[in-house]
N, C-alpha and C. Protein backbone atom coordinates (compact mmCIF):
# COMPACT_ATOMS: atom_id res chain seq x y z
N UNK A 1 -173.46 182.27 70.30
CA UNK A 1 -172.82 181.79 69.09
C UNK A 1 -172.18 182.95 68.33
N UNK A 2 -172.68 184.06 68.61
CA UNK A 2 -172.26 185.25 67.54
C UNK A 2 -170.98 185.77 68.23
N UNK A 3 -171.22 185.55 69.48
CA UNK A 3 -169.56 186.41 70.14
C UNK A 3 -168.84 185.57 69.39
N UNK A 4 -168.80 183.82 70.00
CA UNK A 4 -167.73 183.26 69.67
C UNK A 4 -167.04 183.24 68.04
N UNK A 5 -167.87 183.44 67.55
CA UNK A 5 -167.44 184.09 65.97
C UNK A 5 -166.47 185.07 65.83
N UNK A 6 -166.96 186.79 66.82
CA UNK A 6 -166.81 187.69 66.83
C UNK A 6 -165.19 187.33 67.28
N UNK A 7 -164.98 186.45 68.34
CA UNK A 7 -163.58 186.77 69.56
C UNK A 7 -162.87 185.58 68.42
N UNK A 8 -163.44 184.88 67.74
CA UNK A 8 -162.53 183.85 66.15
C UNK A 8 -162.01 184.64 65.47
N UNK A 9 -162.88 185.91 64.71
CA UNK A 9 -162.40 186.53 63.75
C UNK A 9 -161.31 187.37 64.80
N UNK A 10 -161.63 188.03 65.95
CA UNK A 10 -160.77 189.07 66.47
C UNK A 10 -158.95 188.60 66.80
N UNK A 11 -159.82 187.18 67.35
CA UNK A 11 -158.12 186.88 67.17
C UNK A 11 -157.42 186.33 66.37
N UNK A 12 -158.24 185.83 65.06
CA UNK A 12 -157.67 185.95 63.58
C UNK A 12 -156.80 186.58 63.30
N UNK A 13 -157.47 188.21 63.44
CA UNK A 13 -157.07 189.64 62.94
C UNK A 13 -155.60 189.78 63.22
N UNK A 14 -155.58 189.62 64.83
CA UNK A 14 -154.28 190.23 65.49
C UNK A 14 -153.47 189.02 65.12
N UNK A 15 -153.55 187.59 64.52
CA UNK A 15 -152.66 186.76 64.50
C UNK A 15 -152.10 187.25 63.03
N UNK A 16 -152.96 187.54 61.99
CA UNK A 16 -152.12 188.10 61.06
C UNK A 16 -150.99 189.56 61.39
N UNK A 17 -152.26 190.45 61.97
CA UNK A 17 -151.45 191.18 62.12
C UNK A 17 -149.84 190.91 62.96
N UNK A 18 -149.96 190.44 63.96
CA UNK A 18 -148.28 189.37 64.71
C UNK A 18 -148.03 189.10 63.45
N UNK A 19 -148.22 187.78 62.57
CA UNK A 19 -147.36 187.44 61.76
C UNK A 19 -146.88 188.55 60.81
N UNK A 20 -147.78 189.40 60.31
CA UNK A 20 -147.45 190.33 59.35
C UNK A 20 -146.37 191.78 59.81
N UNK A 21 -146.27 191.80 61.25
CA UNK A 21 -145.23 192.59 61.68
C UNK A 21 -143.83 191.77 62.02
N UNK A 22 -144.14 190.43 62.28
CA UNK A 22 -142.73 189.73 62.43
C UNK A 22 -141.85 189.55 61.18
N UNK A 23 -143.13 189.48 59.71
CA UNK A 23 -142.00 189.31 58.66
C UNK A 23 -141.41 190.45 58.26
N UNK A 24 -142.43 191.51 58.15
CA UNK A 24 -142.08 192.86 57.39
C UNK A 24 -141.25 193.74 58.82
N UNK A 25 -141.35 194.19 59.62
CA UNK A 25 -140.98 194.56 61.36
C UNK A 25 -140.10 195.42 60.45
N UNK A 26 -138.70 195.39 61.01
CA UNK A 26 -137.52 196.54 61.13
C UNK A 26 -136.88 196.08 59.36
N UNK A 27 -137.36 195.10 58.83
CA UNK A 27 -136.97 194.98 57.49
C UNK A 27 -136.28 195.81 56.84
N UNK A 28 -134.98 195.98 56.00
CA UNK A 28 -134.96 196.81 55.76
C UNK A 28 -134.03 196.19 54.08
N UNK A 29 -133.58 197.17 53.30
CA UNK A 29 -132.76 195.93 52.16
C UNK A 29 -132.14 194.95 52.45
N UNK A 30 -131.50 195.36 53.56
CA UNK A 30 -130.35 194.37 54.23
C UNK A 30 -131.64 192.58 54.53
N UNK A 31 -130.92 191.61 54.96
CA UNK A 31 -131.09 190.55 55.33
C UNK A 31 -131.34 190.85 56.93
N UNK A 32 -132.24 190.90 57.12
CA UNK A 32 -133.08 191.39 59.04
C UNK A 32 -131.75 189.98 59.95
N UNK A 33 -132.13 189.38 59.20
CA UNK A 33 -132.09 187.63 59.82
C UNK A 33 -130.68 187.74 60.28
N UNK A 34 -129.63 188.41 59.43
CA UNK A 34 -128.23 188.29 59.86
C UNK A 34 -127.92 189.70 60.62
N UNK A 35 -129.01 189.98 60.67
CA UNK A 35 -128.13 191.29 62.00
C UNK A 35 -128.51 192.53 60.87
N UNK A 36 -128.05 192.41 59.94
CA UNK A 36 -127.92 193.59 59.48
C UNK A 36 -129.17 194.55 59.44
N UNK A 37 -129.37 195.72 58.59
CA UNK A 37 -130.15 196.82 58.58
C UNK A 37 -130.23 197.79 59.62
N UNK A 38 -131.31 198.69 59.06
CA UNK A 38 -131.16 199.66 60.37
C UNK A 38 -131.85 199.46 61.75
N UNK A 39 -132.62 198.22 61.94
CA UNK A 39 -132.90 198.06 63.40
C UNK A 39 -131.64 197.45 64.44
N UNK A 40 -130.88 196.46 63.38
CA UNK A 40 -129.65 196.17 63.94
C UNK A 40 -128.53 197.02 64.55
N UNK A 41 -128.60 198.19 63.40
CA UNK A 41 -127.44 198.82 63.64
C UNK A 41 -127.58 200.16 64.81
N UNK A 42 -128.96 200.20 65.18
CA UNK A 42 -129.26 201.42 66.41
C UNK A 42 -129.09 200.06 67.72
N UNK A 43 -129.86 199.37 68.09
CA UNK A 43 -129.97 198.48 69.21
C UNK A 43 -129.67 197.08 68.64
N UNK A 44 -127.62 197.29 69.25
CA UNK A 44 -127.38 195.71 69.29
C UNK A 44 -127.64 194.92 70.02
N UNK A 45 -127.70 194.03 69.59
CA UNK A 45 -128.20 192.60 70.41
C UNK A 45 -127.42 192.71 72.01
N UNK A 46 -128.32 191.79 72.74
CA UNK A 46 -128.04 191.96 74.52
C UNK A 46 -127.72 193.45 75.18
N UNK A 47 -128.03 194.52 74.00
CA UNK A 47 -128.12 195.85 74.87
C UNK A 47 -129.09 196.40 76.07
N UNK A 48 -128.32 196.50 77.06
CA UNK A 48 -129.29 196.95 78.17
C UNK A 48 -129.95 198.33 77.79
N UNK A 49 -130.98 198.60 77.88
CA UNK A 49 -131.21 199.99 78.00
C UNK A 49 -130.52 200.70 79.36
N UNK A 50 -130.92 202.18 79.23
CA UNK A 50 -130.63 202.93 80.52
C UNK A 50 -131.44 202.78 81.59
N UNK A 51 -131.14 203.23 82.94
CA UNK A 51 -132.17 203.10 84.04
C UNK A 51 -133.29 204.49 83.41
N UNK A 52 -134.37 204.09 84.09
CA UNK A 52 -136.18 204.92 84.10
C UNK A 52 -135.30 205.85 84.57
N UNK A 53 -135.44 207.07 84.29
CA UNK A 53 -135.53 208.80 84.60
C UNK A 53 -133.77 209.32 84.48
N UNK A 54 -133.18 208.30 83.55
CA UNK A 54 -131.62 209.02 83.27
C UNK A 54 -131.92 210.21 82.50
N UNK A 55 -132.53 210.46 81.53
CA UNK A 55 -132.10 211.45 80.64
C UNK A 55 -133.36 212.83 81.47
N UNK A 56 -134.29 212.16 82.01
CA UNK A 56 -135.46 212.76 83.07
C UNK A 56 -134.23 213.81 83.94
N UNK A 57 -133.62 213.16 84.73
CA UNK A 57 -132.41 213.50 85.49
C UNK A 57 -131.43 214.46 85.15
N UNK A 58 -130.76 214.10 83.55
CA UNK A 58 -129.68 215.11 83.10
C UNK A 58 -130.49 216.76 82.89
N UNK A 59 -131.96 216.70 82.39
CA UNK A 59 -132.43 217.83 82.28
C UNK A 59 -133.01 218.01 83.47
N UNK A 60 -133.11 217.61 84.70
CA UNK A 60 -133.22 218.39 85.96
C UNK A 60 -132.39 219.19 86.23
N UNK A 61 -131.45 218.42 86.44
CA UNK A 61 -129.87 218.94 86.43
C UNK A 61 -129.55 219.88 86.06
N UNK A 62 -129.45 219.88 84.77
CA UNK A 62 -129.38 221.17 84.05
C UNK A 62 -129.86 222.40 84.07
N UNK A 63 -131.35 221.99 84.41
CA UNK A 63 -132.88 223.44 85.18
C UNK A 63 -132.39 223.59 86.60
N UNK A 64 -131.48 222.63 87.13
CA UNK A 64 -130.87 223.55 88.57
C UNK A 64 -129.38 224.39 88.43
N UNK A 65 -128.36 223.98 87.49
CA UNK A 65 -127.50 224.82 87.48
C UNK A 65 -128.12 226.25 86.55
N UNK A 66 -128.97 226.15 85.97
CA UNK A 66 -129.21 227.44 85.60
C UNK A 66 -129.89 228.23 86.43
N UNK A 67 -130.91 227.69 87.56
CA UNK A 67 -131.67 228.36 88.34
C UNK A 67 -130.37 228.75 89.75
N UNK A 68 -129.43 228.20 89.49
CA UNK A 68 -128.30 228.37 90.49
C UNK A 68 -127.90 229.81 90.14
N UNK A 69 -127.68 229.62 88.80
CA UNK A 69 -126.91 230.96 88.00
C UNK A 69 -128.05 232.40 88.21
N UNK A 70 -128.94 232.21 88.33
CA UNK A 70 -130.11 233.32 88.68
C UNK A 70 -129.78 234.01 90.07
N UNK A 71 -129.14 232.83 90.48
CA UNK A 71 -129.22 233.17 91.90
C UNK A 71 -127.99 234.37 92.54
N UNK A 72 -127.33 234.45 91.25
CA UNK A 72 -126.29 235.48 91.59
C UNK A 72 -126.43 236.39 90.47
N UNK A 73 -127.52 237.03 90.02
CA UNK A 73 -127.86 237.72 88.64
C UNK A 73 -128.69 239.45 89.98
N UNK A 74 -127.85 240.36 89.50
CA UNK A 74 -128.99 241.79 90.39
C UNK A 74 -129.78 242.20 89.22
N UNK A 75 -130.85 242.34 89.69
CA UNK A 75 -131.66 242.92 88.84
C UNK A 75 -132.15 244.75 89.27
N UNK A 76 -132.63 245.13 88.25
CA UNK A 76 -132.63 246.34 88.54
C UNK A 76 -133.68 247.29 89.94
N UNK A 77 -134.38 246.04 89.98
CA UNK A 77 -135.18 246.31 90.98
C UNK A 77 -134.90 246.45 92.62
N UNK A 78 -133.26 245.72 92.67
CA UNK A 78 -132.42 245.29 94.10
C UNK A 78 -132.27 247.09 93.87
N UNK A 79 -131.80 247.89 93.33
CA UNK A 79 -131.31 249.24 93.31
C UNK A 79 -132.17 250.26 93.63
N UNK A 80 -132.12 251.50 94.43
CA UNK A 80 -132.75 252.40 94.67
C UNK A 80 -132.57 253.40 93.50
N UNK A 81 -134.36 253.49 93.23
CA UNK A 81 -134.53 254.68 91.71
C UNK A 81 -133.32 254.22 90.84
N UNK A 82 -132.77 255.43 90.32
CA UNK A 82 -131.47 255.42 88.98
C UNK A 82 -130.39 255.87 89.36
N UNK A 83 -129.99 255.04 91.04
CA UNK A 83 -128.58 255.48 91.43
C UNK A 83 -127.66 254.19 91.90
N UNK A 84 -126.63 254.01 91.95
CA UNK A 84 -125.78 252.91 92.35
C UNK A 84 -125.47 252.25 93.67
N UNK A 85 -126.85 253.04 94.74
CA UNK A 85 -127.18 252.52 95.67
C UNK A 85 -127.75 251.38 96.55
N UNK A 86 -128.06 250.12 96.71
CA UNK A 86 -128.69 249.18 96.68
C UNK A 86 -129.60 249.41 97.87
N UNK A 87 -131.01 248.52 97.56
CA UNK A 87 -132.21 248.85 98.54
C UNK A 87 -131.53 248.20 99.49
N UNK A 88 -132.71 247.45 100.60
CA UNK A 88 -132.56 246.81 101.55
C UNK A 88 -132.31 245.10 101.22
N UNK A 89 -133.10 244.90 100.44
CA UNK A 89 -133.91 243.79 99.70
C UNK A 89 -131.90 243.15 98.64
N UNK A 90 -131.92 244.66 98.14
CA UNK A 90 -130.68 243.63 97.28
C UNK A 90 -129.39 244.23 98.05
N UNK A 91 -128.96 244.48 99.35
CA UNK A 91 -127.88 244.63 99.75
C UNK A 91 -128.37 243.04 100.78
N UNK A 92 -129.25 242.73 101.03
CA UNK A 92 -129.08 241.36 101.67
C UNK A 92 -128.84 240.13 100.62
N UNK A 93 -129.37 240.62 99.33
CA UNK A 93 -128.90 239.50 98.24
C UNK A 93 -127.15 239.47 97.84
N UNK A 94 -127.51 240.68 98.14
CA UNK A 94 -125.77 241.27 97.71
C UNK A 94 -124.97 240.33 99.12
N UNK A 95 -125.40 240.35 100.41
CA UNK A 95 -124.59 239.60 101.62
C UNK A 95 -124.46 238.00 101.21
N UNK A 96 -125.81 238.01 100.62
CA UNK A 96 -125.95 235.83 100.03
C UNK A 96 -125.05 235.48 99.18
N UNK A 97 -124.43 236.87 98.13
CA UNK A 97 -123.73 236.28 97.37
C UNK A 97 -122.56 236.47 97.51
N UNK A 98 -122.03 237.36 98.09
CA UNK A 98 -120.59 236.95 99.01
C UNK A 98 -120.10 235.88 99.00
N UNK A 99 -120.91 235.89 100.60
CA UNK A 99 -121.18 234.08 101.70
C UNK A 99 -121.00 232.90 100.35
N UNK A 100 -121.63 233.00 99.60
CA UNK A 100 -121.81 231.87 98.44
C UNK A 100 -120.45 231.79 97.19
N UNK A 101 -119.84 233.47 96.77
CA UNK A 101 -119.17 233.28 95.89
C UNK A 101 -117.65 232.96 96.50
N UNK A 102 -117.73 232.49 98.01
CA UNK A 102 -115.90 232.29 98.37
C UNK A 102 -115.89 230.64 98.02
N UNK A 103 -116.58 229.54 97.79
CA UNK A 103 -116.74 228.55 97.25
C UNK A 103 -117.31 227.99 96.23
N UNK A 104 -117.83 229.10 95.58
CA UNK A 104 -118.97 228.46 93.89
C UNK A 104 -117.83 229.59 92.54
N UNK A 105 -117.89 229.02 91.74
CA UNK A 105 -117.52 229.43 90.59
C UNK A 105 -118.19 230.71 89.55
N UNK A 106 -119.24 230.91 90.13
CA UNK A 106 -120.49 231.61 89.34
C UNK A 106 -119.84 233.48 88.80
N UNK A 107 -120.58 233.80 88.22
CA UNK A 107 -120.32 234.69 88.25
C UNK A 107 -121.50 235.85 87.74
N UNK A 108 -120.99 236.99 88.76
CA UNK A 108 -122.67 238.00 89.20
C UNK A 108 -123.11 239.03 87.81
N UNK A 109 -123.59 239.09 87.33
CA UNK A 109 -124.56 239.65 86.64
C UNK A 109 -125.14 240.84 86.60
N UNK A 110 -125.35 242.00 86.06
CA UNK A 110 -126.03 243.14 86.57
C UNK A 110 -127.19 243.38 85.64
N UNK A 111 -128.12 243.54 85.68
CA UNK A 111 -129.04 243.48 85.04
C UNK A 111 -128.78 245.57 84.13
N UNK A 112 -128.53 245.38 83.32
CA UNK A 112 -128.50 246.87 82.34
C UNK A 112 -129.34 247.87 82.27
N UNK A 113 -128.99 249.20 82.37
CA UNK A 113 -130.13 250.01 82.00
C UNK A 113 -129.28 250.35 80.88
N UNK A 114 -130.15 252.02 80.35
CA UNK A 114 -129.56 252.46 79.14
C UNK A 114 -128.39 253.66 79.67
N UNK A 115 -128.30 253.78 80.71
CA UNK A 115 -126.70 254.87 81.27
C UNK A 115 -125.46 253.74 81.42
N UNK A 116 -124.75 254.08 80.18
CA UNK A 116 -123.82 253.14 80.76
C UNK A 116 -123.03 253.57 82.09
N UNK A 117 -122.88 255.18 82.32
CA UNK A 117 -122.12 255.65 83.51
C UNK A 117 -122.94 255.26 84.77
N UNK A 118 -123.99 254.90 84.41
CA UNK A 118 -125.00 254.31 85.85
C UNK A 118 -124.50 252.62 86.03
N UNK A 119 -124.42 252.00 84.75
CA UNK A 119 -124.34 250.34 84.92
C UNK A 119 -122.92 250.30 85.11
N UNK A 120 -121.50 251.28 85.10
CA UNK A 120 -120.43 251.11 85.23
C UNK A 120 -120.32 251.54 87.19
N UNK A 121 -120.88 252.62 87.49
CA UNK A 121 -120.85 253.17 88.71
C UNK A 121 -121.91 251.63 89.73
N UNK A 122 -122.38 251.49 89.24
CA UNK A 122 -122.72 249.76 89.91
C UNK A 122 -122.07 248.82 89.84
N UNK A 123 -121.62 248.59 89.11
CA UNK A 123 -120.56 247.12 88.57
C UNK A 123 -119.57 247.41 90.02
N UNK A 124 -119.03 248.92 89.90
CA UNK A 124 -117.86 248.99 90.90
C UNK A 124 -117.74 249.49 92.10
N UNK A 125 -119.34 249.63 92.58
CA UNK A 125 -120.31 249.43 93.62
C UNK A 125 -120.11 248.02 94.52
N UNK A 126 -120.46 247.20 93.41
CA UNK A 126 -120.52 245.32 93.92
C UNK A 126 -118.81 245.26 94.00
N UNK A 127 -118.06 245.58 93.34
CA UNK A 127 -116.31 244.96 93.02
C UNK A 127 -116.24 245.43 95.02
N UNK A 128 -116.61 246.69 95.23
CA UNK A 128 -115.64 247.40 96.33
C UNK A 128 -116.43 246.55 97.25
N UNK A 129 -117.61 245.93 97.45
CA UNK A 129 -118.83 245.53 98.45
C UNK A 129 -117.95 244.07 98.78
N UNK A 130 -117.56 243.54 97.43
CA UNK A 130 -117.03 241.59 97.54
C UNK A 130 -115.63 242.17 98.07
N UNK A 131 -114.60 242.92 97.60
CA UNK A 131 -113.39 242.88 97.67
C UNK A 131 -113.65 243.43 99.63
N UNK A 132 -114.08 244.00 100.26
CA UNK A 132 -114.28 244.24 101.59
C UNK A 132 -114.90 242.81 102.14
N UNK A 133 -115.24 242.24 101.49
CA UNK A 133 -115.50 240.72 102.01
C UNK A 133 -114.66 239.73 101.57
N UNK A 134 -113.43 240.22 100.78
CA UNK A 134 -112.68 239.20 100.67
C UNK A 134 -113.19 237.93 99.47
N UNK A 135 -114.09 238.25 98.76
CA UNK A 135 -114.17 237.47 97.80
C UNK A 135 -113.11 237.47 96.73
N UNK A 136 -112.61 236.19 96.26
CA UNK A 136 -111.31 236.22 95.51
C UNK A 136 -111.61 236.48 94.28
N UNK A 137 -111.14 237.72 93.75
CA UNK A 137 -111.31 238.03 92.08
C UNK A 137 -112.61 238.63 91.56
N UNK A 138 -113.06 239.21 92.91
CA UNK A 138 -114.09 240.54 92.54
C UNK A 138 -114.28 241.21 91.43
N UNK A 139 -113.03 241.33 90.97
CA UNK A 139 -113.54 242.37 89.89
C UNK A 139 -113.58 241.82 88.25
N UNK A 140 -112.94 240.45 88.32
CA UNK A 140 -113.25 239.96 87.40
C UNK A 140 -114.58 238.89 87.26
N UNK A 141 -115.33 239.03 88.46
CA UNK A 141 -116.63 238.11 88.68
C UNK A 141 -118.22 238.74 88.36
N UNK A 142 -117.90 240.02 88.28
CA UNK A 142 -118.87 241.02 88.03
C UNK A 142 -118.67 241.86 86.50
N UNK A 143 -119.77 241.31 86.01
CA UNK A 143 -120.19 241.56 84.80
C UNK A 143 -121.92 242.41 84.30
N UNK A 144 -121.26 243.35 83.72
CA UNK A 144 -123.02 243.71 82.90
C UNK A 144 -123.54 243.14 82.09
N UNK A 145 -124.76 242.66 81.97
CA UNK A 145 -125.52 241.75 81.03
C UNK A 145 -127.10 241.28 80.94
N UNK A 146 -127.62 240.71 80.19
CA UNK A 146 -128.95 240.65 80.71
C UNK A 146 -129.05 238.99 81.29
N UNK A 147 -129.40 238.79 82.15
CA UNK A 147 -129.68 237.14 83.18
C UNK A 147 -130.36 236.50 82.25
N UNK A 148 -129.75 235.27 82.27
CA UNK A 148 -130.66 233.87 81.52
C UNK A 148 -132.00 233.64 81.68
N UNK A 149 -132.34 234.16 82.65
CA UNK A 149 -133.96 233.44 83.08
C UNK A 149 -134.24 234.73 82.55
N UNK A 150 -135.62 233.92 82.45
CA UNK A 150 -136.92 234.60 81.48
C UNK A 150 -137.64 235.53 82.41
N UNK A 151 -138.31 236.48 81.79
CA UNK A 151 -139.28 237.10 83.27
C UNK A 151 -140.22 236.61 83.43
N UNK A 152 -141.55 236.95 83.24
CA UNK A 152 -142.94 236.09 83.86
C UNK A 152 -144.00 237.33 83.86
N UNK A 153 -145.34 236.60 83.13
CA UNK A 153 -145.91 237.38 82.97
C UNK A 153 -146.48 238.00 83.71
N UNK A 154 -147.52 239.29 83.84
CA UNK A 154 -147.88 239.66 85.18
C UNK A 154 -148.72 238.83 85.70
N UNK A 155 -149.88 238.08 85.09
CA UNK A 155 -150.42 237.36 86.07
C UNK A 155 -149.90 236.27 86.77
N UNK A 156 -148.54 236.31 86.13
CA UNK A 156 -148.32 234.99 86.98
C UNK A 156 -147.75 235.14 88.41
N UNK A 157 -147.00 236.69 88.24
CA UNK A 157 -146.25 236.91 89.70
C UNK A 157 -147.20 237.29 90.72
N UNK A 158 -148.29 237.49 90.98
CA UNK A 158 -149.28 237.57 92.21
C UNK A 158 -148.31 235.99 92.79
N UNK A 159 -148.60 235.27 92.25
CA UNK A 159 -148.94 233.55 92.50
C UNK A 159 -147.42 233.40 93.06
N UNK A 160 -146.04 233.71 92.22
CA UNK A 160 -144.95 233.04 92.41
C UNK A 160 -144.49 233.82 93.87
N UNK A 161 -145.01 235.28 93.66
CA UNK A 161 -144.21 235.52 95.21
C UNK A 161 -145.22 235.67 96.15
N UNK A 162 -146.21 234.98 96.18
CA UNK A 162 -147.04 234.45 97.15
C UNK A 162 -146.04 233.20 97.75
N UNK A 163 -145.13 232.64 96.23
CA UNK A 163 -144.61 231.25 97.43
C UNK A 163 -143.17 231.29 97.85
N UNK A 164 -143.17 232.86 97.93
CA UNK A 164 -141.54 233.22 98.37
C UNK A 164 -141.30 233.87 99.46
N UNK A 165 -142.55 235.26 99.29
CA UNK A 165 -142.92 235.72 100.64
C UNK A 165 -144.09 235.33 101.27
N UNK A 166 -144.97 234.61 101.18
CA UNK A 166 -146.05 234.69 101.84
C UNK A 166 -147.19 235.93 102.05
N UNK A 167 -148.56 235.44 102.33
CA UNK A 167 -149.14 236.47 102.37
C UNK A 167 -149.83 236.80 103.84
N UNK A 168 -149.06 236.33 104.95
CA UNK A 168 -150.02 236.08 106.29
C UNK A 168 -150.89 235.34 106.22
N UNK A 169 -151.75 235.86 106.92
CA UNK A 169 -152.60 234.81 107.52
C UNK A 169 -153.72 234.40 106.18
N UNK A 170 -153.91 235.37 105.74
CA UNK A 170 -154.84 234.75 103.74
C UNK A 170 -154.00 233.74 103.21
N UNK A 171 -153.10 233.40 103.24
CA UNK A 171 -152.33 232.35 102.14
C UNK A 171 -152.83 231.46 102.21
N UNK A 172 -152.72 230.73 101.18
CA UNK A 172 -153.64 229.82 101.00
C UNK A 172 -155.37 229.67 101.19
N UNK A 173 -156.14 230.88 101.79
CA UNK A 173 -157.44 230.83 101.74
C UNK A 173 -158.58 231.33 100.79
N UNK A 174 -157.29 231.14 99.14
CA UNK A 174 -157.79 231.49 97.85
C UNK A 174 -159.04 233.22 97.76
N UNK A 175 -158.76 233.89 99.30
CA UNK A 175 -159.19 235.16 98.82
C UNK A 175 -157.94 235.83 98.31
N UNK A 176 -158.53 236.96 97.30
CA UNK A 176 -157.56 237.82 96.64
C UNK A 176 -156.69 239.08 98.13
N UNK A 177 -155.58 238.91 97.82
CA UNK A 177 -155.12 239.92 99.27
C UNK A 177 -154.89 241.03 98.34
N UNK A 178 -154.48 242.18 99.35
CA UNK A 178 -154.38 243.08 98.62
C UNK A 178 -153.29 243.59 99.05
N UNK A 179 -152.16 242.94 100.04
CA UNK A 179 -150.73 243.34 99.80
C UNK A 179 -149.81 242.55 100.60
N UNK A 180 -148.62 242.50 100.62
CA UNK A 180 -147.94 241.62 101.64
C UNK A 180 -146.55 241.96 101.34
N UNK A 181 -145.32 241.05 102.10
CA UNK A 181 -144.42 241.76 101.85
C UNK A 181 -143.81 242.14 100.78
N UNK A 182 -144.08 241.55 99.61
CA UNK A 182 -143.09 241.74 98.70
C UNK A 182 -144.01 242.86 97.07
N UNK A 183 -145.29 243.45 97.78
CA UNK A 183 -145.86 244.09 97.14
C UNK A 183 -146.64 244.10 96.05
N UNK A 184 -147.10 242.82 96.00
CA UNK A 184 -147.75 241.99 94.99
C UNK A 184 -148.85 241.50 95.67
N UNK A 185 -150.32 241.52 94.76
CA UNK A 185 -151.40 240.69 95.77
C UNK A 185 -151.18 239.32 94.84
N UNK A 186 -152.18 238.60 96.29
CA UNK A 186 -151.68 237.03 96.36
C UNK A 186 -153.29 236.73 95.61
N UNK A 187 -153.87 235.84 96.06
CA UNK A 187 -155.19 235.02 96.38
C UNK A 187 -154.58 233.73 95.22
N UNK A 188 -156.00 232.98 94.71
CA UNK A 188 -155.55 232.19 93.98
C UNK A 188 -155.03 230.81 93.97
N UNK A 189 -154.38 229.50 94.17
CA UNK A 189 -153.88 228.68 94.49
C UNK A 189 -153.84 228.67 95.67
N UNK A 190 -153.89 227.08 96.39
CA UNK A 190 -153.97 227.64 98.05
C UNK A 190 -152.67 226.81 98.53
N UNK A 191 -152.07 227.28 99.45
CA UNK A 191 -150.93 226.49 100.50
C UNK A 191 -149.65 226.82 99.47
N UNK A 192 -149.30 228.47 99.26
CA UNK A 192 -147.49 228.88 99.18
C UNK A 192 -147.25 228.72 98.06
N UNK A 193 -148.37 228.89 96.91
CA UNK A 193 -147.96 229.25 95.96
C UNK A 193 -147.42 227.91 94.85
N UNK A 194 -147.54 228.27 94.09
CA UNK A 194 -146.61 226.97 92.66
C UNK A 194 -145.30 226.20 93.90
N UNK A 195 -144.34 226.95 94.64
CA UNK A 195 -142.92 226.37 95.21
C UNK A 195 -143.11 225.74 96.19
């Protein structure tokens, strides 16, 4: 006897509450009833919404043309010591972005030190490297500046270039390594890292 009381009053409750949001709802000075006010005037009548994951989508989108734009950014680390020489590591990045800049629009990046005669003697390092490859407009594609993407803290890079280079045969077996190719120890997360 006491529930059925209990589930009387409960759906009492919510019937006021329904009625009491249908009169008062999007109310506003205006007359609700004829369209007007401000619930009317954001979502008119028979408006479809958008499809599930449109605006999900435009900001993917967006986190890939910028991670695109990284992709042609040198950082100071591609360079041997404080000369306008490139390692091994960024004269093969330097070959990707060639291959890539005779059809993409982008444009390459040099990551700055404080010599400007060092960040100028690089800039025209890369111009002579693309123009021998025939990239169109070398020298107006190469720019000094600092790259959009953010860096990352140290603990986090054990982890990220665990899932770029790998760590042999430890990857993924959450022991800590203590070196691999890209000179960073791994352990931690198992199976290649966050990518």
């Amino acid at each position: 006897m006491n529930i059925d009381i209990n589930r009387r009053a409960a759906i009492g409750e919510l019937l006021a509450i329904g009625a009491f949001s249908a009169i008062v709802g999007c109310q506003t000075t205006d007359d609700f009833l004829s369209g007007g006010g401000k619930c009317g005037d954001k979502v008119p009548h028979g408006a479809i919404p958008q499809p599930v994951g449109t605006y999900a989508c435009q900001w993917q989108q967006a986190q890939m043309i910028r991670a695109e734009q990284d992709d042609f950014a040198v950082y100071e680390k591609e360079w041997l010591e404080k000369t306008a020489q490139l390692s091994p590591y960024g004269h093969d990045h330097l070959v990707r972005i060639a291959r890539r800049l005779l059809d993409q629009p982008y444009t390459v990046v040099i990551e700055p030190t404080t010599d400007a005669a060092l960040n100028e003697s690089r800039r025209l390092t890369l111009v002579q490297f693309l123009l021998e490859r025939e990239v169109p407009g070398a020298e107006d594609r190469i720019v000094i500046g600092n790259p959009a993407a953010e860096g990352m803290l140290g603990q986090e890079a054990p982890f990220i270039a665990r899932g770029y280079f790998g760590t042999g045969s430890q990857a993924g077996s959450g022991q800590a390594s203590t070196s691999n190719s890209s000179g960073l120890g791994g352990g931690g997360f198992g199976g290649g890292g966050f990518f």
